[in-house]
N, C-alpha and C. Protein backbone atom coordinates (compact mmCIF):
# COMPACT_ATOMS: atom_id res chain seq x y z
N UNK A 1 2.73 -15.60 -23.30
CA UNK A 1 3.86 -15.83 -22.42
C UNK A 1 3.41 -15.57 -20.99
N UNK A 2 3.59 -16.08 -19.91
CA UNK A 2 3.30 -16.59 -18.83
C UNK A 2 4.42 -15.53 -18.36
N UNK A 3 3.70 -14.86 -16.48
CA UNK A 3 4.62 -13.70 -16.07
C UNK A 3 5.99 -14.16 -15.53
N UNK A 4 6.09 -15.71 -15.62
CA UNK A 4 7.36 -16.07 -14.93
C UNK A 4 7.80 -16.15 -16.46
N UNK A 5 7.63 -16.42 -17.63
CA UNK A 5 8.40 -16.72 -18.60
C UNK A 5 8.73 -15.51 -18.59
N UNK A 6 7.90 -14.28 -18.87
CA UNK A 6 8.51 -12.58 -19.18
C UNK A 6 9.67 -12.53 -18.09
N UNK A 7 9.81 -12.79 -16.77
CA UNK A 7 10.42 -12.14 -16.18
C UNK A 7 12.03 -12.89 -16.16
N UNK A 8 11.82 -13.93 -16.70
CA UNK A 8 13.03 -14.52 -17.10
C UNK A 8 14.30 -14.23 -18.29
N UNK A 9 12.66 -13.59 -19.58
CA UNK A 9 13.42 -13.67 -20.31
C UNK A 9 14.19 -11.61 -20.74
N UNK A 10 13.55 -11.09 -19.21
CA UNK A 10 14.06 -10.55 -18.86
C UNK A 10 15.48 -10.41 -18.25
N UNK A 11 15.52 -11.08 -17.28
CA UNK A 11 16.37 -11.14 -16.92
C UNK A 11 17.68 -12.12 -17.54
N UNK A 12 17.20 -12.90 -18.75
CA UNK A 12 18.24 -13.52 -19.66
C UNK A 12 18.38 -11.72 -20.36
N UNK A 13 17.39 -11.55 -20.39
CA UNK A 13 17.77 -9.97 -21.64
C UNK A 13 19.25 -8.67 -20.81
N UNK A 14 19.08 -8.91 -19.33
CA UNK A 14 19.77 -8.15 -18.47
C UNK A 14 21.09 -8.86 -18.11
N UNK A 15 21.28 -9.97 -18.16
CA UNK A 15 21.90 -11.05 -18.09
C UNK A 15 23.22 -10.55 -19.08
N UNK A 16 22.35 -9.90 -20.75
CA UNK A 16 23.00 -10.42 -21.85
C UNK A 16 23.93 -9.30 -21.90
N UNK A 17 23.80 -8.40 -21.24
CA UNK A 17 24.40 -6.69 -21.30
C UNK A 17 25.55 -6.68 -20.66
N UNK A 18 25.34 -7.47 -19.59
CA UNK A 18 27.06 -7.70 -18.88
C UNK A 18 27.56 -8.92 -19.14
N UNK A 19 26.64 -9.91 -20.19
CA UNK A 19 27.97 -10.72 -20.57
C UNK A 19 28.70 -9.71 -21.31
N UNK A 20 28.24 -9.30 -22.45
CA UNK A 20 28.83 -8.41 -23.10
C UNK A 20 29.86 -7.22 -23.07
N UNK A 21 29.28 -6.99 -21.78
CA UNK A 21 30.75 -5.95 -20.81
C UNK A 21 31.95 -7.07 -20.85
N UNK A 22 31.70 -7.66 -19.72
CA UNK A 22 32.88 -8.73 -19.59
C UNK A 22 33.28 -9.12 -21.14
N UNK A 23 32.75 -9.65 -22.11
CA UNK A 23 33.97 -9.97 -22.92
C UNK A 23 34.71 -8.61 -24.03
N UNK A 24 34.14 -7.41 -23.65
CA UNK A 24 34.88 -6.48 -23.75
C UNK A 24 36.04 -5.90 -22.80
N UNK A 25 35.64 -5.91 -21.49
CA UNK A 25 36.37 -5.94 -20.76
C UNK A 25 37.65 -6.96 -20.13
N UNK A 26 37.68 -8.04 -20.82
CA UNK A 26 38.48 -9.48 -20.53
C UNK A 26 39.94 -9.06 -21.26
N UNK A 27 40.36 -8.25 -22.36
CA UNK A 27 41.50 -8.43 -23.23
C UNK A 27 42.32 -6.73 -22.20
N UNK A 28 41.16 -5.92 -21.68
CA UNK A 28 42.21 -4.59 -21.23
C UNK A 28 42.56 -4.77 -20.09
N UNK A 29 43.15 -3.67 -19.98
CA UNK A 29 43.74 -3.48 -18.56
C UNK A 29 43.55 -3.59 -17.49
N UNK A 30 43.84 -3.66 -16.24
CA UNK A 30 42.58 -3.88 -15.34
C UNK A 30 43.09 -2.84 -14.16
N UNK A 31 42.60 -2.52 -13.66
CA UNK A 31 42.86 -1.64 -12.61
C UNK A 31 43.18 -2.62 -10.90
N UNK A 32 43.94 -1.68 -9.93
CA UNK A 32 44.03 -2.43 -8.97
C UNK A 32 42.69 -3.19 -8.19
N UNK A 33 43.03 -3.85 -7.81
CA UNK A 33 41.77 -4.33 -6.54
C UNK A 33 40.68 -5.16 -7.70
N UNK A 34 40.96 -5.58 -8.66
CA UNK A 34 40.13 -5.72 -10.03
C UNK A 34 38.59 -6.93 -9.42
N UNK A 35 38.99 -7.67 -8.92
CA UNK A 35 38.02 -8.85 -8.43
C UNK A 35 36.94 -8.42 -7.63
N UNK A 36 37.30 -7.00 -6.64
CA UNK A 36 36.28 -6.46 -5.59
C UNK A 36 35.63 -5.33 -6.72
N UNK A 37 35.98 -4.49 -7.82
CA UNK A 37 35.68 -4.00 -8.76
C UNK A 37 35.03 -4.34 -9.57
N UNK A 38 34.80 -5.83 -9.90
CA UNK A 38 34.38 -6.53 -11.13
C UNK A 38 33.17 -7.11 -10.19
N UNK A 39 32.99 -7.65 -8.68
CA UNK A 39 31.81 -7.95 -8.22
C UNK A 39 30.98 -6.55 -8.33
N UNK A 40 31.67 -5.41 -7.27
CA UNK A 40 31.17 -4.51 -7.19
C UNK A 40 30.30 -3.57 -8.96
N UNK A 41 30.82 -3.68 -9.95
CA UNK A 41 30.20 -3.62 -10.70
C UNK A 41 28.94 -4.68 -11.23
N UNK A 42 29.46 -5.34 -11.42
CA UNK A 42 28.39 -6.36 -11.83
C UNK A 42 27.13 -6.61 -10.69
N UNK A 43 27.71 -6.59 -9.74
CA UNK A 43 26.30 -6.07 -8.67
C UNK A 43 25.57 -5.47 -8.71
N UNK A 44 26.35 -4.50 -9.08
CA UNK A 44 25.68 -2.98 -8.76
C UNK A 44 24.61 -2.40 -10.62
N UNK A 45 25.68 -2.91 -11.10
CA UNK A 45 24.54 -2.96 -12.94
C UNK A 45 23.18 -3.41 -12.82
N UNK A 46 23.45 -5.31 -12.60
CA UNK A 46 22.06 -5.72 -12.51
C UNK A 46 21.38 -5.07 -11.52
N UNK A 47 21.68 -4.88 -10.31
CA UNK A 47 20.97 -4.26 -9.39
C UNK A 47 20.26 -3.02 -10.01
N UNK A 48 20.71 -2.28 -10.60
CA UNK A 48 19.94 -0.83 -11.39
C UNK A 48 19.75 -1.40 -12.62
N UNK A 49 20.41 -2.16 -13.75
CA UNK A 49 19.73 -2.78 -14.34
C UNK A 49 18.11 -2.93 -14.95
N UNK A 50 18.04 -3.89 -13.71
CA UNK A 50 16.78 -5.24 -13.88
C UNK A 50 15.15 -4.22 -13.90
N UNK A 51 15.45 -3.53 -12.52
CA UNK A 51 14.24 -2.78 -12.28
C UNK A 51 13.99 -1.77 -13.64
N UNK A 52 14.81 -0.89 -14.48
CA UNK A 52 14.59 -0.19 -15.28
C UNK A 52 14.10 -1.26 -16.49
N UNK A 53 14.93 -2.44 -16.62
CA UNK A 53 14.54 -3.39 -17.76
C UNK A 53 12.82 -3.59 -17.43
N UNK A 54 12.50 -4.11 -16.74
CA UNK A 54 11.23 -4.94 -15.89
C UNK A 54 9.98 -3.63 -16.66
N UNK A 55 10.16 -2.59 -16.43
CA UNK A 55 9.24 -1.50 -15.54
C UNK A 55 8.98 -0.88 -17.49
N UNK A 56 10.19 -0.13 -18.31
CA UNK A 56 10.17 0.85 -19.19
C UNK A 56 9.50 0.13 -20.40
N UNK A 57 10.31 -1.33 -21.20
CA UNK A 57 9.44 -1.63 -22.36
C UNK A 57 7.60 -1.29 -22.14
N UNK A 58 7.52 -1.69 -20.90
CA UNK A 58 5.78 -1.91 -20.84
C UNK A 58 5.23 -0.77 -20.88
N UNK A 59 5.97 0.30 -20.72
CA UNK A 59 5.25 1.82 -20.40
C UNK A 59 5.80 2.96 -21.32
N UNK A 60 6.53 2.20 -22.22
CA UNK A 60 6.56 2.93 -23.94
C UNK A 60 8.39 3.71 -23.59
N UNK A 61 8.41 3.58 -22.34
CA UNK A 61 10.23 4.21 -22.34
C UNK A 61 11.14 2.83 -22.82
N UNK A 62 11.24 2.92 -23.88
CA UNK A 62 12.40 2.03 -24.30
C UNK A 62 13.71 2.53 -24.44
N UNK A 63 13.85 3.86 -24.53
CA UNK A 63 14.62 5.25 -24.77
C UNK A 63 15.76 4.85 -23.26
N UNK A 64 14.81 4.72 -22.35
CA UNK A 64 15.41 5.17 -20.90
C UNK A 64 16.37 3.69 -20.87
N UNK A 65 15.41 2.84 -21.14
CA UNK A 65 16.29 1.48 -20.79
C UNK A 65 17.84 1.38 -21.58
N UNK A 66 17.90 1.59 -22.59
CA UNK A 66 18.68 2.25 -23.66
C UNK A 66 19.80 2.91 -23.08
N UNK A 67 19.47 4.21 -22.35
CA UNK A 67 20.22 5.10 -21.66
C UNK A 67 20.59 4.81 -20.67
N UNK A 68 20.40 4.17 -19.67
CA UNK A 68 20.68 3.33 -18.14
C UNK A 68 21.65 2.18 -18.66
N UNK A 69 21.29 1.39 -19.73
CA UNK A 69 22.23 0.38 -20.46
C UNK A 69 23.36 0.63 -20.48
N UNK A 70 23.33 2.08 -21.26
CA UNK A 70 24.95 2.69 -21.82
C UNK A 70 25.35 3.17 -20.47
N UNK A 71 24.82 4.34 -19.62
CA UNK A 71 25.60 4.93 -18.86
C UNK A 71 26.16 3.52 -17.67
N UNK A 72 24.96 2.71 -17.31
CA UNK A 72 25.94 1.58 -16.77
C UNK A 72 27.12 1.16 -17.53
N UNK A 73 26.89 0.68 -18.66
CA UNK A 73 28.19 -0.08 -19.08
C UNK A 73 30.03 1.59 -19.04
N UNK A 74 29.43 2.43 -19.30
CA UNK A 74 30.71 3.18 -19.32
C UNK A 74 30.86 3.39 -17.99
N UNK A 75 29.77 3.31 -16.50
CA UNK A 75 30.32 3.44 -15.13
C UNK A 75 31.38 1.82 -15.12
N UNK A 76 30.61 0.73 -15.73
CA UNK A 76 31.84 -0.31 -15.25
C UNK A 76 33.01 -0.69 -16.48
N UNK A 77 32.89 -0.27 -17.31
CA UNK A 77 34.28 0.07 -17.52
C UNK A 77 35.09 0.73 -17.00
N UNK A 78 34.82 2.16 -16.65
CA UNK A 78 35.66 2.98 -15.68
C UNK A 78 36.45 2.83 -14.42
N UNK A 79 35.03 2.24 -13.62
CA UNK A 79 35.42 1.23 -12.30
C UNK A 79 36.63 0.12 -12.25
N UNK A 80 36.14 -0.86 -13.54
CA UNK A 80 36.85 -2.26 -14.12
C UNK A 80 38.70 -1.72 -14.42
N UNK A 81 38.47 -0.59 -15.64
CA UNK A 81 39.13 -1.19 -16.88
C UNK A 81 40.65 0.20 -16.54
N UNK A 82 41.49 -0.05 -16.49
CA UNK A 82 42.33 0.67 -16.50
C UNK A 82 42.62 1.99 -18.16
N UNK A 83 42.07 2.46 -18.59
CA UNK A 83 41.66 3.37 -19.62
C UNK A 83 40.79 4.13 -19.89
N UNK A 84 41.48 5.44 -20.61
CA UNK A 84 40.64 6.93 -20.81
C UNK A 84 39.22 6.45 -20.77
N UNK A 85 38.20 7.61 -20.23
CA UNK A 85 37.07 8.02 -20.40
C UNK A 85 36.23 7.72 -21.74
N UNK A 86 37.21 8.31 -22.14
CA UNK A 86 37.18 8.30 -23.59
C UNK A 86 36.60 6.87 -24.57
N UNK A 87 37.83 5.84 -23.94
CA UNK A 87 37.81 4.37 -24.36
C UNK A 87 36.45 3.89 -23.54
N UNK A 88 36.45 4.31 -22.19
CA UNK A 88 35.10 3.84 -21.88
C UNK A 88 33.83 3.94 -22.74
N UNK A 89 33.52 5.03 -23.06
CA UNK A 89 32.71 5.01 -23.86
C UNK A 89 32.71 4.34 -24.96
N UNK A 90 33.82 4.35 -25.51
CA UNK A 90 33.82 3.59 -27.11
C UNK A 90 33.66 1.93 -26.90
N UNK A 91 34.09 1.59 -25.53
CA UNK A 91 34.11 0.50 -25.65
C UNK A 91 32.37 -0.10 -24.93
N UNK A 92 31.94 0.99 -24.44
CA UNK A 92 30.25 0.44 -23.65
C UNK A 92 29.22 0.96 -25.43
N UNK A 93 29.56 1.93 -26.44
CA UNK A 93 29.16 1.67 -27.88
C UNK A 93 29.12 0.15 -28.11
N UNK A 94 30.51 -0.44 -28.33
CA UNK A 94 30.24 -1.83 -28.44
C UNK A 94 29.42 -2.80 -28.17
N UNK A 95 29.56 -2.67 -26.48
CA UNK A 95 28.87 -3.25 -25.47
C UNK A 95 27.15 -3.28 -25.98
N UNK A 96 27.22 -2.15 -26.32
CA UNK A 96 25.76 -2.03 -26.93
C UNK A 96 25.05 -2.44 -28.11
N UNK A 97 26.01 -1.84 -29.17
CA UNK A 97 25.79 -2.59 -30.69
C UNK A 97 25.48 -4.14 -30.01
N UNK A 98 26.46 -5.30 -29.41
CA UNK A 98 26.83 -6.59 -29.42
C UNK A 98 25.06 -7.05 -28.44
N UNK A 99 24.60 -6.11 -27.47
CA UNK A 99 23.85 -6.77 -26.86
C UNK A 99 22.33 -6.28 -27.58
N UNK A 100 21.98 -5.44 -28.16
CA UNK A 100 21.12 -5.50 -28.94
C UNK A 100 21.16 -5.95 -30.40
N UNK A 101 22.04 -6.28 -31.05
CA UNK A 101 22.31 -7.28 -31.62
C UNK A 101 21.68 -8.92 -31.64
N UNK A 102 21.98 -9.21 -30.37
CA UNK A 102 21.68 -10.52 -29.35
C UNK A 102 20.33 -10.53 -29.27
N UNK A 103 20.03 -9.50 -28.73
CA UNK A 103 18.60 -9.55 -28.23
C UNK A 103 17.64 -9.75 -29.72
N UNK A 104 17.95 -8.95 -30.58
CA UNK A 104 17.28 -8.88 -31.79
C UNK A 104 17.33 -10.52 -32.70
N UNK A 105 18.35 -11.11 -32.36
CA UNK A 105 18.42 -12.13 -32.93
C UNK A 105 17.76 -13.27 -32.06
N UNK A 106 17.65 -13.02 -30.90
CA UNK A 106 16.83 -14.03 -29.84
C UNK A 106 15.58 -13.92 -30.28
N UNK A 107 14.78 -12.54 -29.90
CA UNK A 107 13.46 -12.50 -30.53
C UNK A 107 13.03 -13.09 -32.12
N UNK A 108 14.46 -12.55 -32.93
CA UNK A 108 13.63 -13.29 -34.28
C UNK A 108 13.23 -14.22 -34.73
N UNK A 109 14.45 -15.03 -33.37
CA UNK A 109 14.36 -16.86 -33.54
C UNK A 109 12.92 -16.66 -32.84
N UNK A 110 12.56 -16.60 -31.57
CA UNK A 110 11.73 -17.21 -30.93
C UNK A 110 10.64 -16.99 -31.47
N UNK A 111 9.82 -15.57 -32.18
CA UNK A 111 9.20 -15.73 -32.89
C UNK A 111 8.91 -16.42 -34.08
N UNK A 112 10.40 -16.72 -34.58
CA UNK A 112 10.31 -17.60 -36.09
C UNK A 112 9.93 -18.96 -35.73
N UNK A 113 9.60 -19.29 -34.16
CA UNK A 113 10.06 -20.95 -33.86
C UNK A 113 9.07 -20.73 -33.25
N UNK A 114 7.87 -20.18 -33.12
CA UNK A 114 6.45 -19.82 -32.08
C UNK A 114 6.02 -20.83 -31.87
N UNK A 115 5.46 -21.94 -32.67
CA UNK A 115 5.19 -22.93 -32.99
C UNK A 115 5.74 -23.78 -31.62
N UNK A 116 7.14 -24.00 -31.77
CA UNK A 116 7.15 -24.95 -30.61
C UNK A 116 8.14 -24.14 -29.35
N UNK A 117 7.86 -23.56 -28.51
CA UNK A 117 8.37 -22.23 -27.32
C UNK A 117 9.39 -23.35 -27.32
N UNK A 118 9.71 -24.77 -26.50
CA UNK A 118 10.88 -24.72 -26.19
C UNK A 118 12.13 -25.04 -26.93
N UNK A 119 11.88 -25.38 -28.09
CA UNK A 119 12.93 -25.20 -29.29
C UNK A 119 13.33 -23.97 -29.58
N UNK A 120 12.57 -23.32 -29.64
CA UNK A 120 12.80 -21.56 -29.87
C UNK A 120 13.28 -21.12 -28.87
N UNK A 121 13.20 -21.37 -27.96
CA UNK A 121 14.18 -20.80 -26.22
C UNK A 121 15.59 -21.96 -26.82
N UNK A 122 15.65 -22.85 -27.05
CA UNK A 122 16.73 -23.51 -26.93
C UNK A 122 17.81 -23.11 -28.24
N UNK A 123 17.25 -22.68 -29.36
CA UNK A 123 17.67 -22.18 -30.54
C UNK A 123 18.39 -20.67 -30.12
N UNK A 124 17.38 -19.79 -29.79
CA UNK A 124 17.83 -18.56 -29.47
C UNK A 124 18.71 -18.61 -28.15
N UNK A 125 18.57 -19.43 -27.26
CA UNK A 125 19.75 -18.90 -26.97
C UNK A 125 21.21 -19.53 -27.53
N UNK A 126 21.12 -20.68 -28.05
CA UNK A 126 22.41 -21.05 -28.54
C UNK A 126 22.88 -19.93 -29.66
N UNK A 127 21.70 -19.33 -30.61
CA UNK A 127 22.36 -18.32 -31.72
C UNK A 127 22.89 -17.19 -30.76
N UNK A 128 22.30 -16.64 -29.67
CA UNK A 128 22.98 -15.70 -28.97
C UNK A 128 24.35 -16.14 -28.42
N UNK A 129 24.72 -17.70 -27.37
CA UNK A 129 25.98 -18.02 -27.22
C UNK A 129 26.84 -18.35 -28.27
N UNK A 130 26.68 -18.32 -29.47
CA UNK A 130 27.52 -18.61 -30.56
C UNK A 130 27.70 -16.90 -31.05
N UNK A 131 26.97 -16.12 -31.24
CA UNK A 131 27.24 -14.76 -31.43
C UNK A 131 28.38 -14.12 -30.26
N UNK A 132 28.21 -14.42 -29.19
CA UNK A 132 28.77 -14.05 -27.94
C UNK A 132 30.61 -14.47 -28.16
N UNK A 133 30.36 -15.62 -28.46
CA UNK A 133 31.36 -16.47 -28.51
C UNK A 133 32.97 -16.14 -29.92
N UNK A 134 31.83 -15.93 -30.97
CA UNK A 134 32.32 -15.19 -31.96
C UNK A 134 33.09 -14.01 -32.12
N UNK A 135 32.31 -13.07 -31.34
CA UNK A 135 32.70 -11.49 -30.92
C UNK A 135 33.97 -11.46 -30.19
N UNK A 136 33.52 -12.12 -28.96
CA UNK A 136 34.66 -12.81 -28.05
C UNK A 136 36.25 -13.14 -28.45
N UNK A 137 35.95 -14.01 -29.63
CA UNK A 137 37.16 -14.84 -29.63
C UNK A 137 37.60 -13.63 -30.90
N UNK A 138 36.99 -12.54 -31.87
CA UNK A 138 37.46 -12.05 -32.67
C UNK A 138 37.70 -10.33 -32.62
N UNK A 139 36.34 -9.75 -32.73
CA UNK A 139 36.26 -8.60 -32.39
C UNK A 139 37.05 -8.02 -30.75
N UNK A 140 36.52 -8.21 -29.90
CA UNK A 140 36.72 -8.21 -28.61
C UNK A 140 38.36 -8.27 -28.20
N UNK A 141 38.32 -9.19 -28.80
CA UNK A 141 40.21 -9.34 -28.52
C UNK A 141 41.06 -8.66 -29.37
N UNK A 142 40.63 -8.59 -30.53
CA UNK A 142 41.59 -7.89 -31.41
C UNK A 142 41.96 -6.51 -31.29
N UNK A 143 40.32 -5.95 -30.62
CA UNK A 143 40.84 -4.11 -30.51
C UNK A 143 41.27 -3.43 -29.94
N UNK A 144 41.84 -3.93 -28.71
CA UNK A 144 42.32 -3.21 -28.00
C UNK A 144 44.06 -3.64 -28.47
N UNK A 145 44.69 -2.42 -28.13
CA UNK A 145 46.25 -2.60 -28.25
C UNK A 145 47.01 -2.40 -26.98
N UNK A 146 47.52 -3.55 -26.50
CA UNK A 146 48.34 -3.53 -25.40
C UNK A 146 47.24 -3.04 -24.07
N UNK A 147 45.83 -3.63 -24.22
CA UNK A 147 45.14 -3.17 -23.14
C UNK A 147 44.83 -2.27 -23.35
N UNK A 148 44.47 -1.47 -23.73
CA UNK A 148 43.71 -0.02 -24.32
C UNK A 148 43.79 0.03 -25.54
N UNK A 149 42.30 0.88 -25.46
CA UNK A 149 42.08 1.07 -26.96
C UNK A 149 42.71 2.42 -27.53
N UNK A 150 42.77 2.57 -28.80
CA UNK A 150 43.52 3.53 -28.95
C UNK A 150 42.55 4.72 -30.37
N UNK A 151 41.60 5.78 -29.22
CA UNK A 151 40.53 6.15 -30.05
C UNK A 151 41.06 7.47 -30.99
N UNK A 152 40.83 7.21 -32.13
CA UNK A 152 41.03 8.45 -32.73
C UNK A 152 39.88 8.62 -34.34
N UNK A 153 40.29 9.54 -34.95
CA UNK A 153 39.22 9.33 -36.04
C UNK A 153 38.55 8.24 -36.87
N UNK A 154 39.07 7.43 -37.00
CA UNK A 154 38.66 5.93 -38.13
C UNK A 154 37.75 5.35 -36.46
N UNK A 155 38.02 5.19 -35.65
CA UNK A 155 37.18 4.78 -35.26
C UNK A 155 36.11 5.63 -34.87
């Protein structure tokens, strides 16, 4: 893989973490000022993001990228989403399961499809926008009640 292909499919990989916010974040509440909140996050993610993505797989911290992932996604829920602390977190868990999920299923294609790279870029990402899409229209929408989630033991 060529350093412009890595750094792409980087940044499709950084890309995939705040789609994933957003369609968790699309069914709750939203707090005032929501549009200068929702740039201001999403700015500000990839911006801290990208550089931790870029830098940690190669130097054995996969741990950290991991941890910068989550604590971003529960700073922009907080920022975003009108609900407990609490829900933030449960809902950037998600965020997480859904985008390593993605990622795991991108790599399996593209390796399973080595043979020809741009079928395997074109495969993986459609299995990732159909996963996305899925979550979206089922999971995502269904759990929250009346805009917040409502955390207690079963979950």
């Amino acid at each position: 893989m060529t350093a412009l292909a890595s750094h792409l499919w980087e940044f499709w990989r950084a890309a995939g973490l705040w789609f994933a916010a957003l369609l968790f974040l699309w069914p709750l509440r939203r707090r005032e000022n929501f549009r200068l909140r929702l740039a201001a996050g999403l700015a500000g993610g990839v911006l801290l993001h990208l550089p931790v993505g870029l830098l940690s797989p190669r130097s054995g911290l996969l741990w950290l990228v991991f941890l910068v992932s989550f604590v971003l996604a529960v700073g922009f829920f907080i920022l975003c989403a009108d609900i407990s602390r609490s829900a933030a977190v449960y809902c950037a868990a998600w965020v997480m399961v859904l985008y390593h999920l993605s990622c795991s299923l991108a790599m399996a294609l593209r390796r399973a499809l080595d043979r020809w790279p741009l079928t395997a870029g074109i495969c993986a990402a459609a299995a990732v926008v159909l996963l996305y899409l899925i979550v979206g229209l089922t999971l995502a929408r269904w759990m929250p009640v009346k805009g917040t989630y409502q955390i207690g033991p079963r979950q």
